[in-house]
Protein backbone atom coordinates (compact mmCIF):
# COMPACT_ATOMS: atom_id res chain seq x y z
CA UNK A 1 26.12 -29.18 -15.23
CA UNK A 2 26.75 -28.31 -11.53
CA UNK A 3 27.49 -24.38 -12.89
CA UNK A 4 24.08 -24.57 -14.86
CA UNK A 5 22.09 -25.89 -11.74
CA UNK A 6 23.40 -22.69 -9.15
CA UNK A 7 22.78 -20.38 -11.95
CA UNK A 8 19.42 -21.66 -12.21
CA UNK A 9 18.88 -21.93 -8.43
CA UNK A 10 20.60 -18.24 -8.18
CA UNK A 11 18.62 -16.38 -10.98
CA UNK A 12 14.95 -18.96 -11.16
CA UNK A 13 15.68 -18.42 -15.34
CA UNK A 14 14.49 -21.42 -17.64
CA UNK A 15 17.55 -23.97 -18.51
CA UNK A 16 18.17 -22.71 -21.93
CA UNK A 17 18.18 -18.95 -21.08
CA UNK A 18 21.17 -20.08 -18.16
CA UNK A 19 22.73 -22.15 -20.88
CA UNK A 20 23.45 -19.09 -22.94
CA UNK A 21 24.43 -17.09 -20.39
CA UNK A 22 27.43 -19.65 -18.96
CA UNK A 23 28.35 -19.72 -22.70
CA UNK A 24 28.57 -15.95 -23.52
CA UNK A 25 30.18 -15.77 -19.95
CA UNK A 26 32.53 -18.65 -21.06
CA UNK A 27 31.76 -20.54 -17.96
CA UNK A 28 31.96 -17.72 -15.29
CA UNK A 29 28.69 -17.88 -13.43
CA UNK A 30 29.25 -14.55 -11.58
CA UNK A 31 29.40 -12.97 -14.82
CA UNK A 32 26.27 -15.40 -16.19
CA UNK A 33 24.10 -14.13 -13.56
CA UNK A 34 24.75 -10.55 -14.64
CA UNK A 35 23.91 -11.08 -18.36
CA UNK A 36 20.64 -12.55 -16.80
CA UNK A 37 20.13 -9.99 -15.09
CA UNK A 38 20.24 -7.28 -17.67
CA UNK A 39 18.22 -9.72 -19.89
CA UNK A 40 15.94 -9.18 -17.17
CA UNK A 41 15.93 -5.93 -16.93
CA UNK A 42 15.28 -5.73 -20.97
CA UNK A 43 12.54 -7.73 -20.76
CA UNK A 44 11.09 -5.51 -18.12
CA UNK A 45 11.03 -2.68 -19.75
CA UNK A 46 9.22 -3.83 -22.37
CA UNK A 47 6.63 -4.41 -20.22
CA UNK A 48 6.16 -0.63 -18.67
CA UNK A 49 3.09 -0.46 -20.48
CA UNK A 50 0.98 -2.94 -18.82
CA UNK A 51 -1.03 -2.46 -15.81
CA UNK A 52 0.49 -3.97 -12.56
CA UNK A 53 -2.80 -4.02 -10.45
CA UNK A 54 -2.43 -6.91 -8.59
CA UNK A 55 -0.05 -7.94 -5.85
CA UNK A 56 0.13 -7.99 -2.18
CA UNK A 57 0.22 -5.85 0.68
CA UNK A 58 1.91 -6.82 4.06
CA UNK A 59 2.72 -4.83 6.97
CA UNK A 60 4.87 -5.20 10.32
CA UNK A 61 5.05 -3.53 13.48
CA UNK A 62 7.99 -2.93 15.97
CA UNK A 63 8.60 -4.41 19.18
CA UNK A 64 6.42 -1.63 21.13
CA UNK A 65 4.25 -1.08 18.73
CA UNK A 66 5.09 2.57 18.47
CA UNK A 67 5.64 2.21 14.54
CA UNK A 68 3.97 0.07 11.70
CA UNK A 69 5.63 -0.12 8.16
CA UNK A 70 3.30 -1.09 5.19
CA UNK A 71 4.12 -1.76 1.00
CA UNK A 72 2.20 -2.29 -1.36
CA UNK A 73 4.26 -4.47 -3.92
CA UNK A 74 2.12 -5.30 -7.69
CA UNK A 75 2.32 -7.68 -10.68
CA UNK A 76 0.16 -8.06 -13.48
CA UNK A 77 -1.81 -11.17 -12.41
CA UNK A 78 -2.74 -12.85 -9.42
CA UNK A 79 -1.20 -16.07 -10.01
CA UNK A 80 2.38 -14.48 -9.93
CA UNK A 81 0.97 -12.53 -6.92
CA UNK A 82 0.94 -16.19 -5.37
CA UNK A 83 4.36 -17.38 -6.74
CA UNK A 84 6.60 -17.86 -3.43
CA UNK A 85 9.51 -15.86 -5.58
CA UNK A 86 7.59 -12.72 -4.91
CA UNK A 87 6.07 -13.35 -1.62
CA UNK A 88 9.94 -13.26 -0.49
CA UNK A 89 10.66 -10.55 -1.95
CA UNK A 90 7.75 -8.52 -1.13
CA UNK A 91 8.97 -9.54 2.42
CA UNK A 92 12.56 -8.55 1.82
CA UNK A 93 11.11 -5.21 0.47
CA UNK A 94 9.24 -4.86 3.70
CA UNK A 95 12.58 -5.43 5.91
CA UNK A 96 14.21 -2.80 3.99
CA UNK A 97 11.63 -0.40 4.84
CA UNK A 98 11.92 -1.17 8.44
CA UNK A 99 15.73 -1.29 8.78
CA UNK A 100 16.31 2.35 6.16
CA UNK A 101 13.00 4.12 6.88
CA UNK A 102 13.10 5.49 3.35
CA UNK A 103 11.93 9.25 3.22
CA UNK A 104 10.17 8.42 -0.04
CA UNK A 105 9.64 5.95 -3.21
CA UNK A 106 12.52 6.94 -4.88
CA UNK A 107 14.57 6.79 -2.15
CA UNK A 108 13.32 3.11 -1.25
CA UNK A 109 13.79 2.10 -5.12
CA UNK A 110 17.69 3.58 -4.24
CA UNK A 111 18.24 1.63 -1.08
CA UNK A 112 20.57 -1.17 -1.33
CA UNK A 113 19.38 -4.98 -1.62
CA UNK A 114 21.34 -7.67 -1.12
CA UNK A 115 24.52 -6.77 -3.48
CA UNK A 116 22.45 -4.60 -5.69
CA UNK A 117 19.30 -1.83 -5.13
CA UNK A 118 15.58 -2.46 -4.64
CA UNK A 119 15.23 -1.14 -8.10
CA UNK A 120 17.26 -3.67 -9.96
CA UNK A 121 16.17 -6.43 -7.56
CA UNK A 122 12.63 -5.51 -8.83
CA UNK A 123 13.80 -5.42 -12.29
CA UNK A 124 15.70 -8.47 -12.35
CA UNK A 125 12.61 -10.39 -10.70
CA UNK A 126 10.49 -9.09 -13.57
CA UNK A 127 12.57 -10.63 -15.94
CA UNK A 128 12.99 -13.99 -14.21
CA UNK A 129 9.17 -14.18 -13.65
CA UNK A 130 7.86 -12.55 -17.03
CA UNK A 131 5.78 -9.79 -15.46
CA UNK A 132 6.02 -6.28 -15.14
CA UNK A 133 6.47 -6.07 -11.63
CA UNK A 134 6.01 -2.44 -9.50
CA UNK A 135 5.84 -0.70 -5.91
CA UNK A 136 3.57 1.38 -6.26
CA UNK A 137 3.20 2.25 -2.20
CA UNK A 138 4.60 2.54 1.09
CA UNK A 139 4.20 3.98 4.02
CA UNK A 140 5.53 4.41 7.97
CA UNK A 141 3.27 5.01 10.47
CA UNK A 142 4.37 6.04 14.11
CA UNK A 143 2.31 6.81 17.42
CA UNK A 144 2.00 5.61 20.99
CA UNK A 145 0.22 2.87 20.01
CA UNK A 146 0.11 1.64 15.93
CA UNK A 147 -1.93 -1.71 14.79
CA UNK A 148 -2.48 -3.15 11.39
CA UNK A 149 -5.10 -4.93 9.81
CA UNK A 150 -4.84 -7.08 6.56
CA UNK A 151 -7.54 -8.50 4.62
CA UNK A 152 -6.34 -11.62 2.74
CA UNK A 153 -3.13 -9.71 1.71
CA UNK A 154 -5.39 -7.71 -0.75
CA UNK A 155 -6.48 -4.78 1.52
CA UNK A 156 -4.11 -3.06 4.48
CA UNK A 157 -4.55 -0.60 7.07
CA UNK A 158 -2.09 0.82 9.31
CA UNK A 159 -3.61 2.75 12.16
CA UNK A 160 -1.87 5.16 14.88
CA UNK A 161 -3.36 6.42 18.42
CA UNK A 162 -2.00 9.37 20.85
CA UNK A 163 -2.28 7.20 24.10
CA UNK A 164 0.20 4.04 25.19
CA UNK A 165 -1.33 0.78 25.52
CA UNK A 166 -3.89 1.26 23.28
CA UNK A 167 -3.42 -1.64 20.69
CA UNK A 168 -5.80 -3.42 21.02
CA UNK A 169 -8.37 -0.59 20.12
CA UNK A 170 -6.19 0.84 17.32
CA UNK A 171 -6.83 -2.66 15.52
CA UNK A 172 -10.71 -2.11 15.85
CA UNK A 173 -10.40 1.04 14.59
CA UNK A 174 -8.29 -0.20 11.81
CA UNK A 175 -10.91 -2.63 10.98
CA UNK A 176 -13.62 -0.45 10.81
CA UNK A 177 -11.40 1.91 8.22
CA UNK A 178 -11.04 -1.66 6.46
CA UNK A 179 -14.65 -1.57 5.63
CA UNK A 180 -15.89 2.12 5.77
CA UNK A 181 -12.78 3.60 3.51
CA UNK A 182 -12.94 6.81 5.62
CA UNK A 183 -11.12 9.95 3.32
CA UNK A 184 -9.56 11.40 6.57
CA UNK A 185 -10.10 11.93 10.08
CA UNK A 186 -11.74 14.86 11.06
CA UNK A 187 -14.01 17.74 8.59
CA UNK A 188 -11.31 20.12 9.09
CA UNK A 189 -9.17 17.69 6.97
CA UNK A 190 -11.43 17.71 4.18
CA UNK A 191 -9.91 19.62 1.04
CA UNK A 192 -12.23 22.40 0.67
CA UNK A 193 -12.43 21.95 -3.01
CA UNK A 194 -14.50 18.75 -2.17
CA UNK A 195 -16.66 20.76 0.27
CA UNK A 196 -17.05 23.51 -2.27
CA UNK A 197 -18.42 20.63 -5.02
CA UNK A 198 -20.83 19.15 -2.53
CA UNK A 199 -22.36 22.39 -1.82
CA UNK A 200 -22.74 22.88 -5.71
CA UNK A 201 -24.23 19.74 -6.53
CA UNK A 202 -26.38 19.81 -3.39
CA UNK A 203 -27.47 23.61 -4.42
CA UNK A 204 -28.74 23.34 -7.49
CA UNK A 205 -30.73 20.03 -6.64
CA UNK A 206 -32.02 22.27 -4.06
CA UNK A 207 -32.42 25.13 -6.52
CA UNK A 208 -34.86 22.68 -8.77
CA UNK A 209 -37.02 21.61 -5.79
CA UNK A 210 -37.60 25.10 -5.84
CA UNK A 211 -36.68 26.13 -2.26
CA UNK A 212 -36.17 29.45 -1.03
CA UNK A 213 -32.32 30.93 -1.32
CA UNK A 214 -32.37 31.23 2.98
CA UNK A 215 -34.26 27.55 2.84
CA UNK A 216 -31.37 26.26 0.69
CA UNK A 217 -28.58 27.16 2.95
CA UNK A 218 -30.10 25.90 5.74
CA UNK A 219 -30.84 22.30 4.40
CA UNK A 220 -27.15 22.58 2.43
CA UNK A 221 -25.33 22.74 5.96
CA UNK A 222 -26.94 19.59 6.88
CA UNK A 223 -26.48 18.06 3.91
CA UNK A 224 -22.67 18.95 4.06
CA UNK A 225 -22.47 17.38 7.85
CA UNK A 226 -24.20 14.44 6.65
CA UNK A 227 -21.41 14.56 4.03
CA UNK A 228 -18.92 14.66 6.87
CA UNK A 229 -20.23 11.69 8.28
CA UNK A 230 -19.76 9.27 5.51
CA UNK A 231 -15.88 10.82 4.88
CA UNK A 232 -14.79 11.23 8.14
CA UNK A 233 -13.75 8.55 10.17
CA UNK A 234 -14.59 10.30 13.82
CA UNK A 235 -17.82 11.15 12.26
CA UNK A 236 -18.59 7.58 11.08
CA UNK A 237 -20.83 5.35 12.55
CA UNK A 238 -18.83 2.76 14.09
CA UNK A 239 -19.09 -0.76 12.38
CA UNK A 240 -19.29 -3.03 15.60
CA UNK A 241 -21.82 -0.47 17.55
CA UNK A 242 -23.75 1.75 14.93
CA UNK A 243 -25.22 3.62 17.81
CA UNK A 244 -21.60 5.59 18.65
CA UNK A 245 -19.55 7.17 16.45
CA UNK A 246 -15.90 6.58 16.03
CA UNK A 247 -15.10 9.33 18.15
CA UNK A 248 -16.83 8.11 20.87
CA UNK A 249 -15.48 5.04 20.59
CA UNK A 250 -12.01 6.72 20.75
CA UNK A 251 -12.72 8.39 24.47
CA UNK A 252 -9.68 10.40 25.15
CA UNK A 253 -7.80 8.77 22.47
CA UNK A 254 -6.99 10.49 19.15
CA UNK A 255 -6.12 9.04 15.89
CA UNK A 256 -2.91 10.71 14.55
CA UNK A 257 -2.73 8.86 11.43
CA UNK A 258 -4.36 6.40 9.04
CA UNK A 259 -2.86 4.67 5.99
CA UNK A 260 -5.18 2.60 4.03
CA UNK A 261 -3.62 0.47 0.82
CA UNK A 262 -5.92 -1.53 -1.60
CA UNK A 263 -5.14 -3.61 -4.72
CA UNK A 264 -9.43 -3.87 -5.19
């Protein structure tokens, strides 16, 4: 009884599903936690089909704030999104991030966990909890001065400035990116395939007003700043002062990067 309660405590699988394992494991609850585990991982990937689109996002910041880390961890429903089992480990995920500074998904999925990886940790979560379970996003952001914003764990923003000391601002900025879901920072950034398709669309609405060819481009350029203005954050009417733009906001300061993660 004592070997069924750890293996419960150690794996959160139902009484019956532990009782099998100490039996096929005749009694060795190392090995009884592995057989879970694998069960686990069975079970999970029976469930790659499903959509994981709801989770949590949580981010952290270093002690100068030169450097913000951000995932974006998912399950299937909301209530599991809740379950205190997957806060932690969303957590844990986090600290891994922060301590390996993973070059990429993969290479987070590969980075070791406790005794095992982030991958079969995942996996083996799955499993216990009866989700399909992902991470679908991370992200490190560094700068002379980095600030997050989080929205009710649902909606995160990770924000970095060129100038020390600068904190406080880089939070409203990250705000404001909270609610105006800028594409990128400047028009320059803009893929010029998306330029290209707002000058076609705005063209031939042009075209059936029945404007002049020299009219057209004249009233297109406009358009296409105007454009610029609702996908570019220095060209976006700031949220606390619609009077100034972002830029202005910024003074000498300029952002370097913006990460932006929603489950919505």
């Amino acid at each position: 009884m004592e070997k069924l309660k750890q293996l419960r405590e150690q794996t959160g699988a139902g009484i019956t599903d532990c009782k099998k394992a100490l039996d096929e494991a005749n009694g060795d609850l190392e090995v009884a936690v592995e057989i879970l585990r694998k069960k686990g991982i069975s079970k999970a990937a029976k469930r790659t089909d499903r959509e994981a689109n709801e989770g949590v996002i949580k981010f952290s910041l270093n002690s100068d704030n030169s450097k913000g880390y951000i995932v974006e961890v998912n399950s299937e429903t909301d209530f599991v999104a809740r379950n205190e089992k997957f806060q932690e480990f969303a957590e844990a995920v986090l600290k891994v991030i922060e301590d390996k500074e993973p070059q990429d998904l993969n290479a987070l999925m590969e980075s070791a966990f406790n005794d095992s990886t982030v991958k079969e940790e995942l996996e083996s979560l799955s499993g216990v909890i009866g989700e399909k379970l992902d991470i679908k996003n991370f992200a490190i952001v560094k700068g002379d001065s980095v600030a997050g914003y989080l929205h009710m764990g649902k909606l995160g923003i990770l924000v970095a400035l060129d100038k020390p000391e600068k904190s406080d601002l880089a939070y409203d900025i990250a705000m404001h990116i909270a609610a105006s879901n800028p594409l990128c920072i400047t028009p320059e950034e803009v893929p010029s395939n998306k330029v290209e398709k707002e000058k076609e669309i705005y063209r031939e609405q042009l075209e059936k007003e029945g404007k002049p060819a020299e009219i057209i481009e004249k009233i297109m350029m406009g358009k296409v700043n105007k454009y610029f203005e609702e996908v570019c954050l220095n060209k976006q009417d700031y949220i606390k002062d619609e009077k100034q733009k972002v830029e202005q906001v910024l003074g000498d300061a300029k952002v370097l990067k913006f990460v932006r993660f929603s489950l919505s």
